[in-house]
Protein backbone atom coordinates (compact mmCIF):
# COMPACT_ATOMS: atom_id res chain seq x y z
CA UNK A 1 -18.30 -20.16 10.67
CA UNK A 2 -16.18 -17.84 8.27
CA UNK A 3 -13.70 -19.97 6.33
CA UNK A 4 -11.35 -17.76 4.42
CA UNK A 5 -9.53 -18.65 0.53
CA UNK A 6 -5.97 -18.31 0.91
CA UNK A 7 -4.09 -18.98 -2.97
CA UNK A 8 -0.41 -20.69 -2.18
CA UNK A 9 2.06 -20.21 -4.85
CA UNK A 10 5.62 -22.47 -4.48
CA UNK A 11 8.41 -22.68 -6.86
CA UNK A 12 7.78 -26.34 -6.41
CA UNK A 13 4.70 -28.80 -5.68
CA UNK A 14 4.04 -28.83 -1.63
CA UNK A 15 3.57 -32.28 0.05
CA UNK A 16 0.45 -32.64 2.18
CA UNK A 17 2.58 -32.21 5.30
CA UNK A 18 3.78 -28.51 3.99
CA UNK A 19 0.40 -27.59 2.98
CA UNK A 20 -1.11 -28.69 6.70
CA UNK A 21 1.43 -26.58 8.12
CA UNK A 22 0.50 -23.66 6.46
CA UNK A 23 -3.71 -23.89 6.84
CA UNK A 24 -2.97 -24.27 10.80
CA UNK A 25 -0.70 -21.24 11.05
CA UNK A 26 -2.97 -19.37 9.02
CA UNK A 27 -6.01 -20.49 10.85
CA UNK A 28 -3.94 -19.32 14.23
CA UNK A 29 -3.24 -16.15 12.49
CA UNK A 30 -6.99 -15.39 11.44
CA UNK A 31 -8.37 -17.37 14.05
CA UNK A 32 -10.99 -19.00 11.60
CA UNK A 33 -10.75 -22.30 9.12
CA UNK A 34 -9.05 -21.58 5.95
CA UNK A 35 -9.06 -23.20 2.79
CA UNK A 36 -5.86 -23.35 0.31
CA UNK A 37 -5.47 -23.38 -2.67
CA UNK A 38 -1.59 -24.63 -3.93
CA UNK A 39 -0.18 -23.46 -7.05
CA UNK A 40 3.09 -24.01 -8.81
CA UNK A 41 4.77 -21.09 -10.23
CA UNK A 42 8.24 -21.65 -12.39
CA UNK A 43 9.75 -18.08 -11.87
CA UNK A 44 9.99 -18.69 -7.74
CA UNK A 45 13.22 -19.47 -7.12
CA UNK A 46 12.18 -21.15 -3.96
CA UNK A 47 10.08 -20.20 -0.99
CA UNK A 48 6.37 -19.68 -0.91
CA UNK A 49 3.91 -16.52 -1.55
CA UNK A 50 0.25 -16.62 0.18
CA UNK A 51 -2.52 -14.30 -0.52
CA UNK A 52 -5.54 -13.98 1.89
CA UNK A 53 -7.92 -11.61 0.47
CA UNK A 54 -6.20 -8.37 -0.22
CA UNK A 55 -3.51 -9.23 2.27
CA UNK A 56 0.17 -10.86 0.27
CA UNK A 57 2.71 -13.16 2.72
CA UNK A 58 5.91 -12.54 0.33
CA UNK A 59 8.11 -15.49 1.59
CA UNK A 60 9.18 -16.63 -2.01
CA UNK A 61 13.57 -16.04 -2.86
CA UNK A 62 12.29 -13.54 -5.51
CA UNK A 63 10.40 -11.41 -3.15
CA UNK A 64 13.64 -11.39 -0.67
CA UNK A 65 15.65 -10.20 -3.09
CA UNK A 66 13.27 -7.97 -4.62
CA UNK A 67 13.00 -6.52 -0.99
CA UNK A 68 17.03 -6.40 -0.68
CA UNK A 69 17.38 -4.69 -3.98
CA UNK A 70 14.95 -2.10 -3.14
CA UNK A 71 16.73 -1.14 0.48
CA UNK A 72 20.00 -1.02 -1.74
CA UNK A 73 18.64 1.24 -3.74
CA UNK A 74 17.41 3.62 -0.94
């Protein structure tokens, strides 16, 4: 069975609830087990970025905005 790595990174510790959440939408999404990886990163300002492989899910309050300043600009 293929089990992909997926690297979470939240602007605060998840509980085990949050992080069981996230492996069974992913595992819906890719239709195969996944295995996660949390990480805490300071700069978030809240929200959560996943990477699968070469593939980024930008859901973090800096990517937003990052996204919002970028269609302002354009």
């Amino acid at each position: 069975d293929k089990v992909l790595d997926a690297k979470v990174t939240s602007a605060y510790p998840l509980t085990g609830n949050q992080i069981a959440e996230i492996v069974a939408t992913l595992q819906e999404r890719y239709g195969c087990k996944v295995k996660v990886e949390a990480d805490v990163d300071n700069d978030l300002i809240g929200g959560v970025s996943i990477r699968v492989g070469d593939e980024v899910i930008d859901a973090s309050v800096r990517g937003k905005l990052a996204q919002l300043a970028a269609t302002l600009k354009n």
